[in-house]
Protein backbone atom coordinates (compact mmCIF):
# COMPACT_ATOMS: atom_id res chain seq x y z
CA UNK A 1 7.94 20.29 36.29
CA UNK A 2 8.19 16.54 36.62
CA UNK A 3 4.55 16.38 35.82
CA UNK A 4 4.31 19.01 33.19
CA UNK A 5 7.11 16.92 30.84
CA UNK A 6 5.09 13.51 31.36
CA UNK A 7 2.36 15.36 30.23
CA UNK A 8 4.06 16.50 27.38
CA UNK A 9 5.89 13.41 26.17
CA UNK A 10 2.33 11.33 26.98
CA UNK A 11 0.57 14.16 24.69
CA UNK A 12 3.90 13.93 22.13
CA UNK A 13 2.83 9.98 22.01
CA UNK A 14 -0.29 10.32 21.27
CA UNK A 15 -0.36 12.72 18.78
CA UNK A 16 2.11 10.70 16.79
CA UNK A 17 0.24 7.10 17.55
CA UNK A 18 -2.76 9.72 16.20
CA UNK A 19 -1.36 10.51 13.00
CA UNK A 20 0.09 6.88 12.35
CA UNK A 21 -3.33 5.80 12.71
CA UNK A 22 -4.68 7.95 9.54
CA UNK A 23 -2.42 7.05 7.40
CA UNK A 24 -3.83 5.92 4.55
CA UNK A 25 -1.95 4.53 0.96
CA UNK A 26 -1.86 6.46 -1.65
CA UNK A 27 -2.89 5.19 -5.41
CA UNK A 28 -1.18 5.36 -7.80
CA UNK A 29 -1.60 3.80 -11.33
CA UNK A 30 1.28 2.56 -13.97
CA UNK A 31 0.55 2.41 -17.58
CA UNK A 32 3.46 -0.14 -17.80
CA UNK A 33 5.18 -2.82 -16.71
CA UNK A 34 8.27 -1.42 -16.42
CA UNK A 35 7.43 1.92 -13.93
CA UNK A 36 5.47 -0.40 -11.47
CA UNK A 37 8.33 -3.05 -11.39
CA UNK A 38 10.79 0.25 -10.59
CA UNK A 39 8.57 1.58 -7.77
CA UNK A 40 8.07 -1.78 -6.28
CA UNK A 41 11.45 -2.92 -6.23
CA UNK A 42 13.02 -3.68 -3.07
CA UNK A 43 9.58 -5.57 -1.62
CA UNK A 44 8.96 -9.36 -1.35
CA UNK A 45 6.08 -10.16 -4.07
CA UNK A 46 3.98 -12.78 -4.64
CA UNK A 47 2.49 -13.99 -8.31
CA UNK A 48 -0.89 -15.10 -8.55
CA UNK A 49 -0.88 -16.69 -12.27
CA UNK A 50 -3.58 -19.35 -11.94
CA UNK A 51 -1.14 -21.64 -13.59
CA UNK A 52 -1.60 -23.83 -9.96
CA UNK A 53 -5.02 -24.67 -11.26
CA UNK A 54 -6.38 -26.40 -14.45
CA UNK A 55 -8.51 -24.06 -16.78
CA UNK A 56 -12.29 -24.41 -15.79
CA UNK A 57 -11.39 -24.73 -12.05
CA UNK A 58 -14.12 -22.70 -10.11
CA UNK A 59 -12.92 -19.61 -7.91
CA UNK A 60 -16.10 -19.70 -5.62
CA UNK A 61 -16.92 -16.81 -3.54
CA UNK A 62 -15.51 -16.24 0.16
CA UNK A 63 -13.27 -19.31 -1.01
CA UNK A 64 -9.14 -18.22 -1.01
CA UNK A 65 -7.33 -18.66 -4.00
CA UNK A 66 -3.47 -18.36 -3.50
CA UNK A 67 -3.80 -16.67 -0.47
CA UNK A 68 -6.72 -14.12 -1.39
CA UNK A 69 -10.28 -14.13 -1.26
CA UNK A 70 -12.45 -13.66 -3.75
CA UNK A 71 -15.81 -12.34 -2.89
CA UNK A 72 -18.42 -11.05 -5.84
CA UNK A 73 -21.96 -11.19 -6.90
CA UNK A 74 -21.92 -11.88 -10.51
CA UNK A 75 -24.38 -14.41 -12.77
CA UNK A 76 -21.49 -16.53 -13.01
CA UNK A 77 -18.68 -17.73 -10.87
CA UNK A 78 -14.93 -16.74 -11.29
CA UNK A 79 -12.76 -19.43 -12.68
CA UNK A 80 -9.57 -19.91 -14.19
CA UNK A 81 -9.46 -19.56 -17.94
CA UNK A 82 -7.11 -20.38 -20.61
CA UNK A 83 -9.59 -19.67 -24.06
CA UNK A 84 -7.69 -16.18 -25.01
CA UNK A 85 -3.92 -15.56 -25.12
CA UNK A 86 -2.46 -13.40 -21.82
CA UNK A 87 1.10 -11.59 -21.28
CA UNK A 88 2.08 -14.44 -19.65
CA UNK A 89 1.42 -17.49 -18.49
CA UNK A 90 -1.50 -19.02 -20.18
CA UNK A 91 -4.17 -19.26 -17.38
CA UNK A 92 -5.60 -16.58 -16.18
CA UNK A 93 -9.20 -15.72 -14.39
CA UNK A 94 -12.20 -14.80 -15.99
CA UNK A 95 -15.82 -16.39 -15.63
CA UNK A 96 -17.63 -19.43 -16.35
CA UNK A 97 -19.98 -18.14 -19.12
CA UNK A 98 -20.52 -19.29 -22.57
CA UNK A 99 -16.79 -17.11 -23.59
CA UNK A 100 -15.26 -16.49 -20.27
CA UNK A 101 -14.98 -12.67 -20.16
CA UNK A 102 -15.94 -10.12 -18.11
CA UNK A 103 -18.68 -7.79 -18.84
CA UNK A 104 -19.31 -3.88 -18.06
CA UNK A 105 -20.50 -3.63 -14.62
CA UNK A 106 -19.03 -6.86 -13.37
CA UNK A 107 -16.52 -6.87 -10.37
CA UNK A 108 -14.87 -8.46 -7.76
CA UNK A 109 -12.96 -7.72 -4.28
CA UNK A 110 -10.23 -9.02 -3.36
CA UNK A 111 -8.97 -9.69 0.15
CA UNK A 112 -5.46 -10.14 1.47
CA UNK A 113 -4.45 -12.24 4.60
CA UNK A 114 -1.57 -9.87 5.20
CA UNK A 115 -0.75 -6.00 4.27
CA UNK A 116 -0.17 -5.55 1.02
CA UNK A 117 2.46 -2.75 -0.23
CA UNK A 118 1.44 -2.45 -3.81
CA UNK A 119 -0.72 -4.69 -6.24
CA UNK A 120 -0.47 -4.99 -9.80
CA UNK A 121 -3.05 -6.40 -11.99
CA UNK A 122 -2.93 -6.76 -15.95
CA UNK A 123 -6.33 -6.24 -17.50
CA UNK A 124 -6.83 -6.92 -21.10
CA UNK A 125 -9.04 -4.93 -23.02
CA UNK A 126 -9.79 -6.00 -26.74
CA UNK A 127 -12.21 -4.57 -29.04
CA UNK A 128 -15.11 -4.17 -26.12
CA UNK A 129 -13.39 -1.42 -24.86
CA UNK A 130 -16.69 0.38 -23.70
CA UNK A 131 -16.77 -1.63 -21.11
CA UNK A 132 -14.10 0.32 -19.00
């Protein structure tokens, strides 16, 4: 019997270490400010504004930024802007072409030191909005 229930509660354990191990986050996407700021609250944040840097500072690949890394392959590096106005503060990043905006097919990963709970970007659209 004595073996039978370390059996069990060694099976029990790994079953549950089993399942804790796929568990993945699920996305989910806010329209607005408001909803992601409700289902967030409660958890330490952190703001990246690029208001640390001075417009025209480069964000170079594999480089951190604020605590994250920045990794892409574009034809021009990431760097912090300030030529069009934002939601808030007035840097923000873009690229270091002739008008500082990103173009369709252009991207970027990000990479955390730490676990991240949620992440909330604002992306500005204006009249290009083909490119999305």
């Amino acid at each position: 019997m004595r073996a039978r229930t370390h059996f069990l509660r060694t099976a029990s354990l790994l079953i549950l270490s089993a399942a804790a191990a796929s568990t993945h986050a699920a996305t989910m996407t806010y329209d607005n400010e408001a909803d992601f700021t409700t289902a967030i609250a409660g958890l330490s944040s952190n703001t990246i504004d690029f208001d640390s840097a001075t417009a025209g500072d480069l964000v170079l690949p594999g480089s951190p930024f604020d605590g994250v890394t920045f990794d892409y392959s574009l034809d021009y590096d990431l760097s912090v802007d300030a030529t069009y106005d934002t939601t808030s503060s007035s840097n923000y990043l873009g690229i270091n072409d002739f008008d500082g905006r990103f173009a369709g097919g252009d991207s970027f990963d990000m990479t955390f030191g730490s676990a991240q709970s949620a992440i909330g970007l604002y992306i500005h659209i204006g009249f290009e909005s083909l490119l999305f």
